[in-house]
C-alpha atoms as a PDB file:
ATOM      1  CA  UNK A   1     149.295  48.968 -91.933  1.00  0.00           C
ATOM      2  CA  UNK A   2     146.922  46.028 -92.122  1.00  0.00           C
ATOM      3  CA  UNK A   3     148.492  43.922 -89.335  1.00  0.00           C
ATOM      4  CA  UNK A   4     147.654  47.699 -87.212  1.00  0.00           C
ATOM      5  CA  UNK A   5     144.164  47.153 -88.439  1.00  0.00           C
ATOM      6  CA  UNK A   6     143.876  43.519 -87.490  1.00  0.00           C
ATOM      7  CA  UNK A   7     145.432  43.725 -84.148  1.00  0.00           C
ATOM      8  CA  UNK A   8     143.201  46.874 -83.421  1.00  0.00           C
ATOM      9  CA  UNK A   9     139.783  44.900 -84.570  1.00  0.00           C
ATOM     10  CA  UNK A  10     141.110  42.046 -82.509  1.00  0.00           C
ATOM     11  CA  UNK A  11     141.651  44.439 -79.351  1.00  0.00           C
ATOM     12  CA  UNK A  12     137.847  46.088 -79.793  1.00  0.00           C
ATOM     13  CA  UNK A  13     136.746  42.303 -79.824  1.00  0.00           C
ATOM     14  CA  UNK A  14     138.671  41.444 -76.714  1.00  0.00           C
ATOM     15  CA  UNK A  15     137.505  44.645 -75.054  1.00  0.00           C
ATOM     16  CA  UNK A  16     133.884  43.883 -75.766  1.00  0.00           C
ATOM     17  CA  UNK A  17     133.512  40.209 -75.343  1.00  0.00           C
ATOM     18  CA  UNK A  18     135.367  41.122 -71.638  1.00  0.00           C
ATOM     19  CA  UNK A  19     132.530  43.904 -70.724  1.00  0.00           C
ATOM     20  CA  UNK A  20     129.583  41.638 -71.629  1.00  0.00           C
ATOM     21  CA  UNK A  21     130.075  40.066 -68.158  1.00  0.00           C
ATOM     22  CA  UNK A  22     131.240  43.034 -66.468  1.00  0.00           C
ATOM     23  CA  UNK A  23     128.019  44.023 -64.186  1.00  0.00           C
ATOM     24  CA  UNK A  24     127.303  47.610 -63.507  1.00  0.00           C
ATOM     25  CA  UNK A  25     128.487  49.048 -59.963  1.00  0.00           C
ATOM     26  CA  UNK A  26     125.229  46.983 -58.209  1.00  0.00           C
ATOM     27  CA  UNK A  27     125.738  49.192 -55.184  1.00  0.00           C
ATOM     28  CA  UNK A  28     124.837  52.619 -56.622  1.00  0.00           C
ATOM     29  CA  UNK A  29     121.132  50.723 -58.638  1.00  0.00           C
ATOM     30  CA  UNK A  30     118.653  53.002 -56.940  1.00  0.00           C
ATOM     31  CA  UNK A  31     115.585  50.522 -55.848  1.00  0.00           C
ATOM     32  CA  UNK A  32     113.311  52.889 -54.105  1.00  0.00           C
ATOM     33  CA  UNK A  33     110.305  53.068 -56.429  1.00  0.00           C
ATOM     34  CA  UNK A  34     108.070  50.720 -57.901  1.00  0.00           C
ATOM     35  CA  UNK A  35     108.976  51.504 -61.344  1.00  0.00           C
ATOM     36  CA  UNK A  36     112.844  51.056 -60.603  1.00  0.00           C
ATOM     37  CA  UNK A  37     111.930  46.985 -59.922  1.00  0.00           C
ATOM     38  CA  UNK A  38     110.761  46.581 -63.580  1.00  0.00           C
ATOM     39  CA  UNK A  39     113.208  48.557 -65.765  1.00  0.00           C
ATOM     40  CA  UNK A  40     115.978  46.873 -63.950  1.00  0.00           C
ATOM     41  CA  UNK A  41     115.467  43.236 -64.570  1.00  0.00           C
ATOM     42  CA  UNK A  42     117.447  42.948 -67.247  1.00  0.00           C
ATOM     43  CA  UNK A  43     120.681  43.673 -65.110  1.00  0.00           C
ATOM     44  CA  UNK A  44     118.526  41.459 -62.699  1.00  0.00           C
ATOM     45  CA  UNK A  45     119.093  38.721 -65.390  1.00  0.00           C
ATOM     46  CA  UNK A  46     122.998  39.551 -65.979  1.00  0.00           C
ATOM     47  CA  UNK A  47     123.392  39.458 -62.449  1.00  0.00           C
ATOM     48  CA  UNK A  48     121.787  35.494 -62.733  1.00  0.00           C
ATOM     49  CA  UNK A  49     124.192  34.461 -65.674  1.00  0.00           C
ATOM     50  CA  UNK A  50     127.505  36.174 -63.582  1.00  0.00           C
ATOM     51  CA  UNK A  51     126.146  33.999 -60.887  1.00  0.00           C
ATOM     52  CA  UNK A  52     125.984  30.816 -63.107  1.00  0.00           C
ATOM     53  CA  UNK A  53     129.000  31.558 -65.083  1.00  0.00           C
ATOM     54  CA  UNK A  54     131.231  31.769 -61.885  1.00  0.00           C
ATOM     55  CA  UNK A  55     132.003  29.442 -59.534  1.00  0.00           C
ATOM     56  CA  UNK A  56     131.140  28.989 -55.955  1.00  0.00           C
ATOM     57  CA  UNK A  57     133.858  30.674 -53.958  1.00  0.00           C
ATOM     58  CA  UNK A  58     133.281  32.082 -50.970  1.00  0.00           C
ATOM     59  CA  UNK A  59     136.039  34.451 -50.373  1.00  0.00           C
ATOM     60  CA  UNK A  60     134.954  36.306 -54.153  1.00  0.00           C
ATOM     61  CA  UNK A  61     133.446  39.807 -53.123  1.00  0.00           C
ATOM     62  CA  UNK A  62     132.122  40.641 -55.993  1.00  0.00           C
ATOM     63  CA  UNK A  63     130.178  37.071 -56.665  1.00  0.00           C
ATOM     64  CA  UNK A  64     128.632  37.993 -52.836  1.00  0.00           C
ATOM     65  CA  UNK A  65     128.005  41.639 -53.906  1.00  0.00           C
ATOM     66  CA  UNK A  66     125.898  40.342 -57.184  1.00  0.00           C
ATOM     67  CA  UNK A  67     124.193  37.489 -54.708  1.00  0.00           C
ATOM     68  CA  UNK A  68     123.347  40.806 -52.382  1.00  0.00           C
ATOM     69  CA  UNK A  69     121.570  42.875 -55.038  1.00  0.00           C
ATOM     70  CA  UNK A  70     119.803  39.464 -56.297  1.00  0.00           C
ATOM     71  CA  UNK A  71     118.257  38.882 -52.763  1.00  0.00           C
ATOM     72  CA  UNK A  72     117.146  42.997 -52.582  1.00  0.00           C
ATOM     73  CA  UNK A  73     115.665  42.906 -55.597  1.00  0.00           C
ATOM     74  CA  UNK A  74     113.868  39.606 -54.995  1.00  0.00           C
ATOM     75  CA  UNK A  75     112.568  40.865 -51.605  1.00  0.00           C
ATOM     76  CA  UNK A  76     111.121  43.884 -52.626  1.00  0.00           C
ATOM     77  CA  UNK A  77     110.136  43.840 -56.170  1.00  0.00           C
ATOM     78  CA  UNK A  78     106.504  44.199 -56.604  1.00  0.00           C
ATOM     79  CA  UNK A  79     106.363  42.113 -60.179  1.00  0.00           C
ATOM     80  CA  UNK A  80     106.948  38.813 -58.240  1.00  0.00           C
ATOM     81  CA  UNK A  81     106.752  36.406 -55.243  1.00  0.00           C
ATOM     82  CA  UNK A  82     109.270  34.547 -54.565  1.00  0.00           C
ATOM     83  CA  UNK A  83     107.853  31.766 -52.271  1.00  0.00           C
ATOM     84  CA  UNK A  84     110.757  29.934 -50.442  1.00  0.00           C
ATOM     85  CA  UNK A  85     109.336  26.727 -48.153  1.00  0.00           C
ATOM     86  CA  UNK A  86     111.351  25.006 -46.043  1.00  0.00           C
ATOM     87  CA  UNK A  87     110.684  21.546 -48.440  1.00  0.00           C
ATOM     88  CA  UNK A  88     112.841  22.718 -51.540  1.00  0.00           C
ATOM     89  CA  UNK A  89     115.198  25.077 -49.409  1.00  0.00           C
ATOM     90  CA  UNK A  90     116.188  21.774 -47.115  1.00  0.00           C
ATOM     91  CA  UNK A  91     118.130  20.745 -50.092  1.00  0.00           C
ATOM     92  CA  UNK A  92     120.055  23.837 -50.130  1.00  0.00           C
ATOM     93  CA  UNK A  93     120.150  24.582 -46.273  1.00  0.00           C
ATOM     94  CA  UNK A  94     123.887  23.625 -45.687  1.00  0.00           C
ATOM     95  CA  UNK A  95     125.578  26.131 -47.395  1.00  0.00           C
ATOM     96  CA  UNK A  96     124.783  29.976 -48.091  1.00  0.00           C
ATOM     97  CA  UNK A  97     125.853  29.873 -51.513  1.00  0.00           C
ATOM     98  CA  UNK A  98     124.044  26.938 -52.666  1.00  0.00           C
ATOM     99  CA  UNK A  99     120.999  28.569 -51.546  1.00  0.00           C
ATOM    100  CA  UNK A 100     121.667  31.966 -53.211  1.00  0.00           C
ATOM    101  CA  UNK A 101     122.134  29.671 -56.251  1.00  0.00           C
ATOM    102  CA  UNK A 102     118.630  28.319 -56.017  1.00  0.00           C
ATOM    103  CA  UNK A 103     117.359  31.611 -55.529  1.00  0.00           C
ATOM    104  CA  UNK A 104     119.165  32.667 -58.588  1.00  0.00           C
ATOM    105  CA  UNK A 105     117.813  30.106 -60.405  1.00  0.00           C
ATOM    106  CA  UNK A 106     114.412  30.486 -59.307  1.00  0.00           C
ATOM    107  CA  UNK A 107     114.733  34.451 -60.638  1.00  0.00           C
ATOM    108  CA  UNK A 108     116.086  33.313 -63.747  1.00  0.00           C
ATOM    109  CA  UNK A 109     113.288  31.090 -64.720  1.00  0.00           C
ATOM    110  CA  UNK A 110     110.732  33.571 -62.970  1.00  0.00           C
ATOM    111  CA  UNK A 111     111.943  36.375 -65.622  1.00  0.00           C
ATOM    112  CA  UNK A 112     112.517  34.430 -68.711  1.00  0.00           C
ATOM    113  CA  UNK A 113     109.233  32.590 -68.023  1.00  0.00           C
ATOM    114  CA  UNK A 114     106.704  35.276 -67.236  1.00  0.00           C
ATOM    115  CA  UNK A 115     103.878  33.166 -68.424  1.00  0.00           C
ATOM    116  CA  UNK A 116     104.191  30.562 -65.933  1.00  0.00           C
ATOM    117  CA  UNK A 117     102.872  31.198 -62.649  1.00  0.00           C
ATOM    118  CA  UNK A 118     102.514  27.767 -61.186  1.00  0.00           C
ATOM    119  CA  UNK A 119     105.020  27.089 -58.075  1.00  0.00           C
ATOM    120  CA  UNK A 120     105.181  24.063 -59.141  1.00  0.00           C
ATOM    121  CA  UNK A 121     106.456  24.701 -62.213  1.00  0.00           C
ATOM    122  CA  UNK A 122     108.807  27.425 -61.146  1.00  0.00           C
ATOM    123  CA  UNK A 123     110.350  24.618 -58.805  1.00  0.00           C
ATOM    124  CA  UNK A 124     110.938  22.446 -61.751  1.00  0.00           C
ATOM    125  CA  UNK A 125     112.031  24.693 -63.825  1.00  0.00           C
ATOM    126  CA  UNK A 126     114.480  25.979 -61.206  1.00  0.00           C
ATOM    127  CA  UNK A 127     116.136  22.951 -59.930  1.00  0.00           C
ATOM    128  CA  UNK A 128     116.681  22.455 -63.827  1.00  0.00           C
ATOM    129  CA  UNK A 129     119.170  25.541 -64.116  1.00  0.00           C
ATOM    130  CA  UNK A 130     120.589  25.112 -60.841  1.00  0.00           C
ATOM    131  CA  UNK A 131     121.638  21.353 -60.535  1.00  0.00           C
ATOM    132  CA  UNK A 132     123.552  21.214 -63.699  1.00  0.00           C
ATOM    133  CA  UNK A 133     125.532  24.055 -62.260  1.00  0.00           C
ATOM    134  CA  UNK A 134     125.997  22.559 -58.842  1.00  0.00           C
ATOM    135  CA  UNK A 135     126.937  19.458 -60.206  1.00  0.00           C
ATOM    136  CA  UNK A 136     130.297  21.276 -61.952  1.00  0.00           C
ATOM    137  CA  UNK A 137     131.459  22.682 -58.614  1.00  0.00           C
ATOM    138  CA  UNK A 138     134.273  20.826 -56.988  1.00  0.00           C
ATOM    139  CA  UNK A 139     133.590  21.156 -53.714  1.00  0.00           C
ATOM    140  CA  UNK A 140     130.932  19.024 -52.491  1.00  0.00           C
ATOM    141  CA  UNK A 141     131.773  18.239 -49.088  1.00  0.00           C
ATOM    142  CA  UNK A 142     128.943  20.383 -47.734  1.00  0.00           C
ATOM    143  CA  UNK A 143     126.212  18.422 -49.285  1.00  0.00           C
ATOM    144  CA  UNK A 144     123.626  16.944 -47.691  1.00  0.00           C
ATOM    145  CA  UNK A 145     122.714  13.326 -48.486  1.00  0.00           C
ATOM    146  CA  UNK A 146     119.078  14.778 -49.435  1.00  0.00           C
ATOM    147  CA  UNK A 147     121.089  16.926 -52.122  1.00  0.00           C
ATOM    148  CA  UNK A 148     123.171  14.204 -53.585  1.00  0.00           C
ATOM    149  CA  UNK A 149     119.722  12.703 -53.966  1.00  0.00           C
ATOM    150  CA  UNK A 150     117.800  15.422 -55.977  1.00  0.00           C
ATOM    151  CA  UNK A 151     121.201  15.375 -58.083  1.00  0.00           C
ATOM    152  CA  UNK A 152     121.226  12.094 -58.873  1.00  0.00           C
ATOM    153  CA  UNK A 153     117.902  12.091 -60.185  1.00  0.00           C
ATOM    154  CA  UNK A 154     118.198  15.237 -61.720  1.00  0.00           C
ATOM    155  CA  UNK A 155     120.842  13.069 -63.895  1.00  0.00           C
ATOM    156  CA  UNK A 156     118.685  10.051 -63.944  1.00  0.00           C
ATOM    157  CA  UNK A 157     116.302  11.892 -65.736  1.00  0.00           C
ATOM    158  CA  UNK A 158     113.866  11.544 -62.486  1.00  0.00           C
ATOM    159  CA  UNK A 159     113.860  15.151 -61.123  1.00  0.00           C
ATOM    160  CA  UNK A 160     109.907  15.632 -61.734  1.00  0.00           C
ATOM    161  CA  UNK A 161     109.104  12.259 -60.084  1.00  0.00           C
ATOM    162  CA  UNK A 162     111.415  12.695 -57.369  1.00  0.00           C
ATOM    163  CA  UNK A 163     110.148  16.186 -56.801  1.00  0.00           C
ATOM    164  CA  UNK A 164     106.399  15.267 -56.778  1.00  0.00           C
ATOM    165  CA  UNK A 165     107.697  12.318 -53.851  1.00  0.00           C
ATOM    166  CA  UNK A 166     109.697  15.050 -52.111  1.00  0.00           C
ATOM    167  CA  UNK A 167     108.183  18.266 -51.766  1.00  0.00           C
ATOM    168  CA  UNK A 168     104.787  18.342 -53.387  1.00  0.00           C
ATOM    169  CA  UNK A 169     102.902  15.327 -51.476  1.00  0.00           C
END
């Protein structure tokens, strides 16, 4: 009797821990009002950590279906403006999903830092959660030598400095 009731709380452990990074069917979240926008950012944010907690991999249909929704909700929600200039998204520019991983990033920051509202900032604060993350992924081959650059001194320590040469001047 107690090794039934330790293997069952073991099995409602497994069962939960495994749904935390289930995401909801992404393709049936109605977006067609104004209010829809706000109540769904948290799942906005799960959708952000599934992005970050997987790896790159093109040929993964549900890591392109989560990067879909991301991109719909960040091109129509009234709450925020994503501003995307062609000086940060040149790093990013040779490969799809390292750009939807920027633009993951930048969401992520956007909604767990409400109070900022500098670009600036948001920049920073993005290229902090997404080069730690890019750095992990094995393939690299796509990378532009303007990327290996913003990595290095994201490592370095540099990142602000490098950004304020970069983009902001």
């Amino acid at each position: 009797m107690k090794n039934s009731v330790f293997f069952s709380f073991f099995f409602l452990i497994a069962i939960g821990s495994s749904s935390a990074q289930e995401l909801p069917n992404l393709k049936h979240i109605k977006l067609t009002k104004k209010v829809h926008y706000k109540e769904i950012e948290p799942v906005v944010l799960k959708v952000t950590d599934y992005l970050f907690a997987t790896p790159i991999n093109h040929k993964n249909a549900y890591r392109k279906e989560a990067g879909q929704f991301l991109l719909r909700w960040m091109n129509d929600t009234p709450f925020d403006t994503f501003v995307l200039e062609e000086k940060e998204t040149n790093f990013f520019n040779t490969d799809t999903e390292l750009m939807m991983m920027y633009m993951a990033a930048l969401t992520k920051f956007a909604l767990e830092n409400k109070l900022i509202t500098n670009q600036k900032e948001k920049i920073l604060g993005a290229m902090q959660l997404v080069l730690p993350y890019l750095d992990k992924q094995e393939n690299k081959k796509t990378w532009s030598k303007e990327l290996w650059q913003l990595v290095d001194s994201y490592k370095t320590g540099k990142l602000e400095t490098f950004l304020k040469q970069d983009i902001y001047e």
